[in-house]
Protein backbone atom coordinates (compact mmCIF):
# COMPACT_ATOMS: atom_id res chain seq x y z
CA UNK A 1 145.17 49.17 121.11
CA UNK A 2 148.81 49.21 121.86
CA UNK A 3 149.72 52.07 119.18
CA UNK A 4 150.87 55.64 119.30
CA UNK A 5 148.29 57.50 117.78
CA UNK A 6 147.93 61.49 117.86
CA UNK A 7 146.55 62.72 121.06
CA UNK A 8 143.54 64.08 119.13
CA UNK A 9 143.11 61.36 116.23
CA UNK A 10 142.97 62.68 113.30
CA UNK A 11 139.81 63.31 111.27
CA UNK A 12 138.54 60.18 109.01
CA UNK A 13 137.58 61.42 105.37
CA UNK A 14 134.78 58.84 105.61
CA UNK A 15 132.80 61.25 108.14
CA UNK A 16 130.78 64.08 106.61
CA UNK A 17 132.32 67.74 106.63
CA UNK A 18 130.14 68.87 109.77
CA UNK A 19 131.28 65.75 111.66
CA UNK A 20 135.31 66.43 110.93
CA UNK A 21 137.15 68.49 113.66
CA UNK A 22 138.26 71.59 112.22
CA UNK A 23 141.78 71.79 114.47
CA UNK A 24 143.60 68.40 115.83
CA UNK A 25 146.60 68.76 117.84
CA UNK A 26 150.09 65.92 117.98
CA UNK A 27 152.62 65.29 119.87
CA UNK A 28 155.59 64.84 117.02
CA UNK A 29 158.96 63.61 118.37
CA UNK A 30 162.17 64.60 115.93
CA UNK A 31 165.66 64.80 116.78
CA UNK A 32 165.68 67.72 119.23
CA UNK A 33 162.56 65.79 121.04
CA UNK A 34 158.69 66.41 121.38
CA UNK A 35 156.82 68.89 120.24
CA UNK A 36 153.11 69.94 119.72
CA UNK A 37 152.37 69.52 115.85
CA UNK A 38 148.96 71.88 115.26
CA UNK A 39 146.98 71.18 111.85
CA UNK A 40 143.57 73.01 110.70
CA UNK A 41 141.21 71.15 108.07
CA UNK A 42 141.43 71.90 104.53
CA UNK A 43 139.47 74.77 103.92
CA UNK A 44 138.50 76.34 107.25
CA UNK A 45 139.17 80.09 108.22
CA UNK A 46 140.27 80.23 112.15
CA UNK A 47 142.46 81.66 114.34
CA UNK A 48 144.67 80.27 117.42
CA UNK A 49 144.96 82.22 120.31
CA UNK A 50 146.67 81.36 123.69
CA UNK A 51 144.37 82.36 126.45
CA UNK A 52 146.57 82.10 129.12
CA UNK A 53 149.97 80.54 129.97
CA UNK A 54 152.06 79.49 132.91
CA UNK A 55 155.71 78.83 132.25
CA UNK A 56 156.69 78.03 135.76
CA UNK A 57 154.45 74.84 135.49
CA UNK A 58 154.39 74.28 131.70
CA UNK A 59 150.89 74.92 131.00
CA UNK A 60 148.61 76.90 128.46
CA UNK A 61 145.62 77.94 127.13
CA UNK A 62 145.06 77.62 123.68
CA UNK A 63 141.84 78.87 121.50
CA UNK A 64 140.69 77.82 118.01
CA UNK A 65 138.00 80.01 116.90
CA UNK A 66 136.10 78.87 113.27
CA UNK A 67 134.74 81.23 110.68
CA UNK A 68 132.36 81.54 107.92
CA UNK A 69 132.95 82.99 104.85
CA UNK A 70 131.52 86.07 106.11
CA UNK A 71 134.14 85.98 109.07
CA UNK A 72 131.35 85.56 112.18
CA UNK A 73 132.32 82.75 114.71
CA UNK A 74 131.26 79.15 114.18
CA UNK A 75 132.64 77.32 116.83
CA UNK A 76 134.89 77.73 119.71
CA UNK A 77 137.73 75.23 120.94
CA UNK A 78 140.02 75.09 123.97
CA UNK A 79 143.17 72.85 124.53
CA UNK A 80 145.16 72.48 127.70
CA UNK A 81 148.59 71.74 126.77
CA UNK A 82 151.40 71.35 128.98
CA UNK A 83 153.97 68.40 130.53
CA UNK A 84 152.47 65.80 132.63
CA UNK A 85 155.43 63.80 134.09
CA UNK A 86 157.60 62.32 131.82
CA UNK A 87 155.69 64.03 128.55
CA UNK A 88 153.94 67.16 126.78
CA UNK A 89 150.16 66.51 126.31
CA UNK A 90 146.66 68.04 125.28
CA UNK A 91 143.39 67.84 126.49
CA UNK A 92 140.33 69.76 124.75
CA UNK A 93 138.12 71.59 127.26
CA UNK A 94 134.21 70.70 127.09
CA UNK A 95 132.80 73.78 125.31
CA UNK A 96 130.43 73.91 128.19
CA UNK A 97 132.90 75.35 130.76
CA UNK A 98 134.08 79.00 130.87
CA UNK A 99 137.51 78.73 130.67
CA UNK A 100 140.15 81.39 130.56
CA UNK A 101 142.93 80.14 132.56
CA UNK A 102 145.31 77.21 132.83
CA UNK A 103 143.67 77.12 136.58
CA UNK A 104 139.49 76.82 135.44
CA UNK A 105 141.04 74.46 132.53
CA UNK A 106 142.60 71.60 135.07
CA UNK A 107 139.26 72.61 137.04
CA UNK A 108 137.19 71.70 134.19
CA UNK A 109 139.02 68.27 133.23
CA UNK A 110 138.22 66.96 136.65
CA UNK A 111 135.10 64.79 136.47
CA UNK A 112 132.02 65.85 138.66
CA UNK A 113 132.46 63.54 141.23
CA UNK A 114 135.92 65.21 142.06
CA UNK A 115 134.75 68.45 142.30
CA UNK A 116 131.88 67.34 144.66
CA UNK A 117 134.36 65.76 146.60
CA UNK A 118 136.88 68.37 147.32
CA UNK A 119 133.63 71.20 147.33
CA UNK A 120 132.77 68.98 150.25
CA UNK A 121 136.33 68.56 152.44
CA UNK A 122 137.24 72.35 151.51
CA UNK A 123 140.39 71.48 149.52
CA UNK A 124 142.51 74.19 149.07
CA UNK A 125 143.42 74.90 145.06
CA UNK A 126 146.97 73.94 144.94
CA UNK A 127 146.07 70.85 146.70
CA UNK A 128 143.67 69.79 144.17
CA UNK A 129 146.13 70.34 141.30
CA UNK A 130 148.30 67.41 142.75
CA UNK A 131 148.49 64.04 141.51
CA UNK A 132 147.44 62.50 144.67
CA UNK A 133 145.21 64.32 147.65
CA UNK A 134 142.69 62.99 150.09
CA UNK A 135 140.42 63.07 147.59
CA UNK A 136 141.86 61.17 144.33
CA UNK A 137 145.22 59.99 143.14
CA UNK A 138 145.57 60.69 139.05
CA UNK A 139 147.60 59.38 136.83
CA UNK A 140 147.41 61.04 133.03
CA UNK A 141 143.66 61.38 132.12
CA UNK A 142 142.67 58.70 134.97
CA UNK A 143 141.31 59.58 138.25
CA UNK A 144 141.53 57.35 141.23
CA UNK A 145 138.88 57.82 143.81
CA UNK A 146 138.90 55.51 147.65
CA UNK A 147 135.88 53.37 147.56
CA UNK A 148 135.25 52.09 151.12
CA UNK A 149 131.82 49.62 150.25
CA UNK A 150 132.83 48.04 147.25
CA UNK A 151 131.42 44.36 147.32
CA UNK A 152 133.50 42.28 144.86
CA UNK A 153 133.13 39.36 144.15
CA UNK A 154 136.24 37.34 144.05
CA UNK A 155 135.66 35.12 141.28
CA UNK A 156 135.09 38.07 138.86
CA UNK A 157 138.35 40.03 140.32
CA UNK A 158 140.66 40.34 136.72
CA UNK A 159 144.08 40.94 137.04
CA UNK A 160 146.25 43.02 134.56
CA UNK A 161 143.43 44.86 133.07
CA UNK A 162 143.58 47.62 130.37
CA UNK A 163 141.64 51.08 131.03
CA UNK A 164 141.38 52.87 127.63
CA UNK A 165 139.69 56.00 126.20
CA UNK A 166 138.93 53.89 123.65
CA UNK A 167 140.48 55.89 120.39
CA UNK A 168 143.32 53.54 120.27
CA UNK A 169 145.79 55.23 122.86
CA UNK A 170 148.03 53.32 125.50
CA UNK A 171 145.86 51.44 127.66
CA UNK A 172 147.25 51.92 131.47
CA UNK A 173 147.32 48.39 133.33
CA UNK A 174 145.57 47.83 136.59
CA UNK A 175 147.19 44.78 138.61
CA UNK A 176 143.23 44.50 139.91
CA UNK A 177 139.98 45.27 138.36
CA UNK A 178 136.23 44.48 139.19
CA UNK A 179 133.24 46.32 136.85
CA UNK A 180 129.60 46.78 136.97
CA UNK A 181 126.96 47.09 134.53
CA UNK A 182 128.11 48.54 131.53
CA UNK A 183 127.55 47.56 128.15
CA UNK A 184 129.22 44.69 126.53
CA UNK A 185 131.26 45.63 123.02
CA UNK A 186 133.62 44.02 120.81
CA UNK A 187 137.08 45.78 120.14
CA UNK A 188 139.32 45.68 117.37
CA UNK A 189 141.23 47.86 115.00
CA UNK A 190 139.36 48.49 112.83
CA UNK A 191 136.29 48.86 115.41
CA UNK A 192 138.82 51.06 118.49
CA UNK A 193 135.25 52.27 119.82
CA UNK A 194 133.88 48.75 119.64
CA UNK A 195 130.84 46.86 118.31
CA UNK A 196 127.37 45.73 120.20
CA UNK A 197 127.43 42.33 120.32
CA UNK A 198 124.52 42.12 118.13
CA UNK A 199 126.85 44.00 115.10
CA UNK A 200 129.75 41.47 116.34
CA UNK A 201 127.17 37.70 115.49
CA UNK A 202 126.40 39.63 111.88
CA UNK A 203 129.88 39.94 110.90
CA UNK A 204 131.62 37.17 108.85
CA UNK A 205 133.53 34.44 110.73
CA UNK A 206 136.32 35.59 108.91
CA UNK A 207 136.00 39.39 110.22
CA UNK A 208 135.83 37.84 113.81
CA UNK A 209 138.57 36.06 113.64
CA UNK A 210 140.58 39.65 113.11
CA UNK A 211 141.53 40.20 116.76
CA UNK A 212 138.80 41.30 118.46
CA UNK A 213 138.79 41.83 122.56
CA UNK A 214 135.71 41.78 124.74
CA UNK A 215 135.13 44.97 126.45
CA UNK A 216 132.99 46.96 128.34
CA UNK A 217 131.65 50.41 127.39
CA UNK A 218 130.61 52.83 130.31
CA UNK A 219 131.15 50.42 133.05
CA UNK A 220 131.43 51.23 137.24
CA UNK A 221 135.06 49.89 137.40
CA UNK A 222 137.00 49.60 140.43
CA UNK A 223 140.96 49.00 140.73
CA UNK A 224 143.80 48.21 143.23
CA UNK A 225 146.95 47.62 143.45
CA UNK A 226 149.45 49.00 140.86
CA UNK A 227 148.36 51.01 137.91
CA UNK A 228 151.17 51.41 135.28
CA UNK A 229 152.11 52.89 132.01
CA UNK A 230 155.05 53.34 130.31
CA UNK A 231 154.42 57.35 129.97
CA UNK A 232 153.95 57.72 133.91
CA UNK A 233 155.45 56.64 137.50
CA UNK A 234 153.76 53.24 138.41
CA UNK A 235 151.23 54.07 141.46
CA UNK A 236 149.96 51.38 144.35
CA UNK A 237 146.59 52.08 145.36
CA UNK A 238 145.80 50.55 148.65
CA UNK A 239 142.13 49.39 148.73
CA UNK A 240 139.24 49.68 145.79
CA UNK A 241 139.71 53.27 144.08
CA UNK A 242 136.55 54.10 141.57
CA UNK A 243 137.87 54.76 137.95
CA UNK A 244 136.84 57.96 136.38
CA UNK A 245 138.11 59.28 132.94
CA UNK A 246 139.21 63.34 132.92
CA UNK A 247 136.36 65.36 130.95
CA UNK A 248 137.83 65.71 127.96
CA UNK A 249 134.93 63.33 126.07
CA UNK A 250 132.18 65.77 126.77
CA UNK A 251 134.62 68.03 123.97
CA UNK A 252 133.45 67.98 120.11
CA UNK A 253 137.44 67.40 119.35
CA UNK A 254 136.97 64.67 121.67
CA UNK A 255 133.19 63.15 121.15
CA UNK A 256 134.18 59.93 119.20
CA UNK A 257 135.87 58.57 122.29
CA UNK A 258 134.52 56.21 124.55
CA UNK A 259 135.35 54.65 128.14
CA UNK A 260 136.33 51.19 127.35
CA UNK A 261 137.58 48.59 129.75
């Protein structure tokens, strides 16, 4: 899980037609440096619009709309693109928010718990566009929220833990980690979303063998200490911070990927 895959994996001609996402969006590098590499699936009739865009701060809106062959819309996509840090990046927007703007798109990547949070102190908009507030600290699609009644117990504390999205992206390391329920999978290349372990016992001891990692899916995980990634400034988190993943799963671009840890 250490690879640099596209931002939005590409499509896997395995899937049927109605599963494949109809736009995917890279991040190629060349010799004058990165830039955002847009592709459309064989066939399909759409347009790309940009909604909205703020050049001060590097953001934009951008809209794929799909079309029959009697030009009436199938399906609607939105992408936030813009630079994070060190790097340009893209997020797709759940279909289920209204967005318009590069404001109600950073809006409607924060996770639910977020929003409640900052509906509930009265945090003022540019505030809750920074990396770190009262409320969180973020770093990339990771959101760091204080936890004040976190009971861990020490001898399950791990130390230089991987959170991943699960579709084979940089994992960011957390110098501390303790997790809660959850579902136990099995990891591995060829499986980036992971296995039940009931899938993992009926595969050959020689497919087993094939560097798999123990993992859990949709866990309550809690972090501290310093979180790092080679694509962002190293942050200390003082005290347990809850770990919630941006909302960029709930999109179709986005619905093969998992929260793995």
């Amino acid at each position: 899980m250490e690879s640099e895959p596209p931002l939005l994996g590409r499509w896997n001609p395995t899937r049927s037609r109605a599963e494949a996402p109809q736009i995917t969006i890279d991040i190629g590098r060349d010799r004058s440096g990165e830039f955002f590499d847009i592709r459309t699936a064989p066939g399909s009739q759409q347009d790309v619009l940009v909604l909205n865009a703020q050049p001060r701060e590097k953001h934009l809106v951008l809209l794929s709309r799909q079309f029959d062959v009697q030009g009436r819309v199938l399906a609607k996509q939105k992408f936030l693109c813009g630079r994070d840090e060190k790097h340009w990046f893209v997020a797709a927007i759940p279909e289920s928010e209204p967005v318009s703007s590069v404001a109600s798109a950073r809006e409607a990547l924060k996770p639910s718990e977020v929003r409640a949070r900052e509906r509930a102190v009265g945090v003022s908009q540019q505030e809750s566009f920074r990396r770190r507030n009262v409320n969180y600290v973020r770093q990339g699609e990771w959101f760091f929220l204080p936890e004040r009644k976190v009971d861990a117990n020490p001898w399950f504390i791990l130390r230089n833990e991987p959170l991943s999205r699960g579709n084979g992206s940089k994992a960011h390391m957390a110098e501390q980690c303790y997790r809660s329920a959850g579902d136990t999978v099995y990891v591995s290349a060829k499986h980036p979303t992971g296995i039940s372990i009931t899938q993992y016992d009926r595969l050959p001891e020689s497919e087993r063998k094939q560097g798999f990692r123990r993992m859990k899916r949709d866990a309550t995980v809690f972090v501290r200490g310093a979180i790092s990634h080679p694509d962002h400034k190293t942050i200390v988190l003082e005290g347990w911070h809850r770990v919630l993943m941006n909302t960029e799963n709930r999109s179709m671009a986005m619905r093969f990927v998992v929260f793995l840890d």
